[in-house]
Protein backbone atom coordinates (compact mmCIF):
# COMPACT_ATOMS: atom_id res chain seq x y z
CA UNK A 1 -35.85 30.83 162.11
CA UNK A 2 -32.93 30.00 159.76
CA UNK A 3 -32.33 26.75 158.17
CA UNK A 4 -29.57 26.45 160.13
CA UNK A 5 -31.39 26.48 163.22
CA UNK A 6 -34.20 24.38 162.05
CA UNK A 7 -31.57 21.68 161.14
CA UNK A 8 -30.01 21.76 164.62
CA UNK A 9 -33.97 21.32 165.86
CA UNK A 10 -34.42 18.24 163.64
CA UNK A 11 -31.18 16.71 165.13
CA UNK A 12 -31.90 17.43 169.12
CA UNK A 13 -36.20 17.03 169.13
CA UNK A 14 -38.41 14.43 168.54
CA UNK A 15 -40.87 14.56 165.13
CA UNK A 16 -43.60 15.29 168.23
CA UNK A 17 -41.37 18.08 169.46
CA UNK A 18 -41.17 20.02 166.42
CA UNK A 19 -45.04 20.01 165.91
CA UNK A 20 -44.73 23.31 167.98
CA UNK A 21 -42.81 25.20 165.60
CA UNK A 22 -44.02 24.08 162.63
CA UNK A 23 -47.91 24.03 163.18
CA UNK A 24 -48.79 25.13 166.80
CA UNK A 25 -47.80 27.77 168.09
CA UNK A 26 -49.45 31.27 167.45
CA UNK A 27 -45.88 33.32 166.24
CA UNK A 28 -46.40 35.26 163.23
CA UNK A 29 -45.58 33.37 159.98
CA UNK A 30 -42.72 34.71 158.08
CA UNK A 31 -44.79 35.58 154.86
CA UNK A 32 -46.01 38.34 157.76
CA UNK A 33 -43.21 39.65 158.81
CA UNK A 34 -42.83 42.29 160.37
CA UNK A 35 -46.21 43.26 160.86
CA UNK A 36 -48.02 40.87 163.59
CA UNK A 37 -51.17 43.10 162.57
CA UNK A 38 -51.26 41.94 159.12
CA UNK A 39 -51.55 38.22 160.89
CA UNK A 40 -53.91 38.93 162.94
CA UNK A 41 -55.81 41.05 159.82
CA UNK A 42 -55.39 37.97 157.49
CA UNK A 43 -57.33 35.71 160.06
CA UNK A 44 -60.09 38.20 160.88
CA UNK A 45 -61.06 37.63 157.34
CA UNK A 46 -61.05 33.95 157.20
CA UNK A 47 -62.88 34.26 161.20
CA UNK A 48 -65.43 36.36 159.33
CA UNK A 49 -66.07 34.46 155.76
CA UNK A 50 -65.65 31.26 157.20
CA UNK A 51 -67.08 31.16 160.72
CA UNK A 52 -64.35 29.85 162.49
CA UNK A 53 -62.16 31.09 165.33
CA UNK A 54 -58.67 32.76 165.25
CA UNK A 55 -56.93 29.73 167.10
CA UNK A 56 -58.78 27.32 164.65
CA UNK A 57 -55.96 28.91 161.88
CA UNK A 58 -52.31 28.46 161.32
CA UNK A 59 -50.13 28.76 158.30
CA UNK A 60 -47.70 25.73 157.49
CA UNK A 61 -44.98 25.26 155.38
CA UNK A 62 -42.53 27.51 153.81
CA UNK A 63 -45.24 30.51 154.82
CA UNK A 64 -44.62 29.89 157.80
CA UNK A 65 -41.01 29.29 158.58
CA UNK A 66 -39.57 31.24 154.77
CA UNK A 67 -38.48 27.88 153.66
CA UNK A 68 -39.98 24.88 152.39
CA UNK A 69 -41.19 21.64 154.56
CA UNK A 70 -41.69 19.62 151.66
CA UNK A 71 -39.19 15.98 151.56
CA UNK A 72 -37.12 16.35 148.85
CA UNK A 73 -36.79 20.23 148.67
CA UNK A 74 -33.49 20.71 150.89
CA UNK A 75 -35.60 23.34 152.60
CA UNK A 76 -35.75 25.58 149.43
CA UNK A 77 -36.45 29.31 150.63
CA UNK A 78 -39.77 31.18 150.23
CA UNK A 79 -40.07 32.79 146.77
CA UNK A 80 -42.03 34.70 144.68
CA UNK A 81 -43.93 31.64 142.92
CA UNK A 82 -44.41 29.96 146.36
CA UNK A 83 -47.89 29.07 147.65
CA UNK A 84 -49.46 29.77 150.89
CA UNK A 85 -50.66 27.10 152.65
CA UNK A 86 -53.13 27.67 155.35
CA UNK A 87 -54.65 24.96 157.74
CA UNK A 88 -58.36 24.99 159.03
CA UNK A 89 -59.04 22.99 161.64
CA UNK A 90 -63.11 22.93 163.03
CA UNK A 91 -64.67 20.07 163.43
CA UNK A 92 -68.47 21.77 162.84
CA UNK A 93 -67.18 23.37 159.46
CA UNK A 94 -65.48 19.86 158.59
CA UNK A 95 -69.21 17.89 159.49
CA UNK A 96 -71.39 21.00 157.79
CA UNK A 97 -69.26 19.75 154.27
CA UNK A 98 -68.65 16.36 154.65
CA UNK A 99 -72.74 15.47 155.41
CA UNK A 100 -73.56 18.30 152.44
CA UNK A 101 -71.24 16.27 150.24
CA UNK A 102 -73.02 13.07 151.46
CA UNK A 103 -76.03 14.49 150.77
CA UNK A 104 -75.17 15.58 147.42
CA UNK A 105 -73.22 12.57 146.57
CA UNK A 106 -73.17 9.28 148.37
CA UNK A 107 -69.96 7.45 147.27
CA UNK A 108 -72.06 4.81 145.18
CA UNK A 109 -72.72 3.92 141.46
CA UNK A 110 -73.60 5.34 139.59
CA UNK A 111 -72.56 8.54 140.99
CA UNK A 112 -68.84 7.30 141.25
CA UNK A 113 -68.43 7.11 137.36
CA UNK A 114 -70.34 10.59 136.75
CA UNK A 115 -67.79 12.29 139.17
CA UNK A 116 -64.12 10.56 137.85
CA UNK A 117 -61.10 9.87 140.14
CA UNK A 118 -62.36 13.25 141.87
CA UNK A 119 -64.82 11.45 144.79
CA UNK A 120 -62.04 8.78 145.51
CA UNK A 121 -59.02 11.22 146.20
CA UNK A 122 -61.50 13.10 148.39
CA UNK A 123 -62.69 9.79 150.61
CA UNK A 124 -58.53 8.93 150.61
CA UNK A 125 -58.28 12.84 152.20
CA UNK A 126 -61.44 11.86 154.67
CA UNK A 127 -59.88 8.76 155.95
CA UNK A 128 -57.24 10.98 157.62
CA UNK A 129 -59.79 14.15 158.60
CA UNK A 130 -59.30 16.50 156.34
CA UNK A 131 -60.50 17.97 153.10
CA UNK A 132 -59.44 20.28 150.40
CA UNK A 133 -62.57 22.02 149.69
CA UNK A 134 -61.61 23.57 146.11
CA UNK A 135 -61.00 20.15 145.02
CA UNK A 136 -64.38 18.79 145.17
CA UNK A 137 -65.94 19.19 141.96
CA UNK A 138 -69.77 18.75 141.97
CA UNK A 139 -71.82 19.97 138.39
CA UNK A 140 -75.57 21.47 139.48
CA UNK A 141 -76.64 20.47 136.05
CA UNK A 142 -76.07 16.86 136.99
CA UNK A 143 -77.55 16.85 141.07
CA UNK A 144 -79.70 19.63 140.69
CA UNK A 145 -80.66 21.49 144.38
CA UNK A 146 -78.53 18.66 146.03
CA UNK A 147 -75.25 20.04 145.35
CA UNK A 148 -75.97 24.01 145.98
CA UNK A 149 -75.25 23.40 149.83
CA UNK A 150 -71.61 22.00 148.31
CA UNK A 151 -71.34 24.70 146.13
CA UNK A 152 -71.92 27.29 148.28
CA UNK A 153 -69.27 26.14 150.87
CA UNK A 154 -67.12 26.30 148.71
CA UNK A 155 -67.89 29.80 147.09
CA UNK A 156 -67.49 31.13 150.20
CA UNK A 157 -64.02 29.49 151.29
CA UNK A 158 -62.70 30.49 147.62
CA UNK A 159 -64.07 34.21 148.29
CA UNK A 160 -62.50 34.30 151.57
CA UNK A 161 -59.16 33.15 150.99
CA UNK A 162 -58.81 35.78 148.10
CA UNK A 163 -59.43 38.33 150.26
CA UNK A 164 -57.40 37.06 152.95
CA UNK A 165 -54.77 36.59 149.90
CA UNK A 166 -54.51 40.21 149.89
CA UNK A 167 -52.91 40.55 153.55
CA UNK A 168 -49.53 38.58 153.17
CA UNK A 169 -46.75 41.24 153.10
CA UNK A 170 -44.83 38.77 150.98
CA UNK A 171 -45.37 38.23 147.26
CA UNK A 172 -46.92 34.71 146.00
CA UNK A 173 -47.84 32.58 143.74
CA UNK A 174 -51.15 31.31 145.52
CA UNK A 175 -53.11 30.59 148.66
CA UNK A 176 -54.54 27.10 149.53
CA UNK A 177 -56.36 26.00 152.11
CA UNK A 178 -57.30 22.56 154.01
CA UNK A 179 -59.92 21.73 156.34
CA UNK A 180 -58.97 19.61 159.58
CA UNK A 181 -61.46 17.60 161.49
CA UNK A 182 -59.25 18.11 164.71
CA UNK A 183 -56.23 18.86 165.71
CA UNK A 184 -55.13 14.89 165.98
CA UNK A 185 -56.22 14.40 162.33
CA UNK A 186 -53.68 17.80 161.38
CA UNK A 187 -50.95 16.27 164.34
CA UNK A 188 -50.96 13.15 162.34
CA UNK A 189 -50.70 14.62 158.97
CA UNK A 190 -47.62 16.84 160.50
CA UNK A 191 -46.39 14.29 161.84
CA UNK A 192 -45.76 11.99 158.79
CA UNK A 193 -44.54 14.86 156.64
CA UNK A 194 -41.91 15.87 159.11
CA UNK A 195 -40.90 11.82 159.23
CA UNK A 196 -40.34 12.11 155.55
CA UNK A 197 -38.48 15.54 156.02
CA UNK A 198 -36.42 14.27 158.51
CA UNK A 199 -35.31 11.24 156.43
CA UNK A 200 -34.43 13.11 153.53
CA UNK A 201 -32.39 15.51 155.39
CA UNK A 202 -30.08 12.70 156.37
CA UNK A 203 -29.92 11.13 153.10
């Protein structure tokens, strides 16, 4: 899809509408192109390291489309120093962390001054159902055994999306990842960003 085209879809469909497009459906993302195998190779890895399921996983963004979703950007093209950004959405995965972070962790002093603005931004991310897993930031010298169920989560989403990293036929500059609770929590994310798109397009 051109930019063109996607600006003709943002005039005749609904924010709802355009979910399709730009999260659900299953097409090979552009930063794949033309090799569906190298999709459905990039996903086997993250099925394997991170126990989840090939429909669970969609890329978003400028990966996805070869230009940027992002308000402000005037749907700037893929580059070489663009990011990947990949969505995870599994409820059991989400839980497993979110309890082991709990566990770890529990959102009261003193443990909210040891850990910095760090714990806050991640309870604003689990008010909506999702977490960025690479930005929790737990020390084993402070909580001890506690925090190795935390830390080894996130080892192995770190591990896996390197090697995934490896399968894009595009070049660039890095590949992130978020974790979903469901696919309402990652419909109402989408749904706000493409509000904000959509208003800075007409401006």
């Amino acid at each position: 899809m051109d930019t063109a085209t996607f600006r003709e879809l943002v005039r005749q469909r609904t924010d709802l509408e355009l979910l399709a497009p730009c999260l659900h459906d299953e097409d090979t993302p552009y930063v794949f192109e033309p090799q569906p195998a190298a999709w459905d190779a990039f996903r086997d890895e993250l099925v394997t390291g991170l126990g989840v399921a090939r429909a669970d996983i969609r890329v978003v963004g400028s990966g996805r489309l070869g230009f940027s979703m992002k308000p402000g950007y005037a749907l700037r093209a893929f580059g070489d120093k663009s990011d990947i950004d990949v969505v995870v959405v599994n409820s059991e995965a989400f839980d497993r962390l979110w309890l082991a972070l709990l566990t770890a962790v529990y959102p009261r002093s003193p443990n909210t001054e040891l850990l910095g603005g760090w714990l806050r931004r991640r309870t604003n991310e689990l008010y909506t159902g999702w977490l960025t897993p690479l930005k929790i930031r737990l020390d084993a010298r402070i909580f001890g055994a506690k925090a190795r169920p935390v830390l080894e989560f996130n080892t192995r989403w770190f591990n896996t999306l390197k090697k995934a990293s490896r399968h894009p036929l595009r070049r660039h500059e890095d590949l992130t990842g978020r974790l979903y609770r469901s696919w309402d929590h990652a419909d109402m994310y989408h749904l706000h960003s493409l509000a904000a798109l959509r208003k800075s397009l007409s401006e």
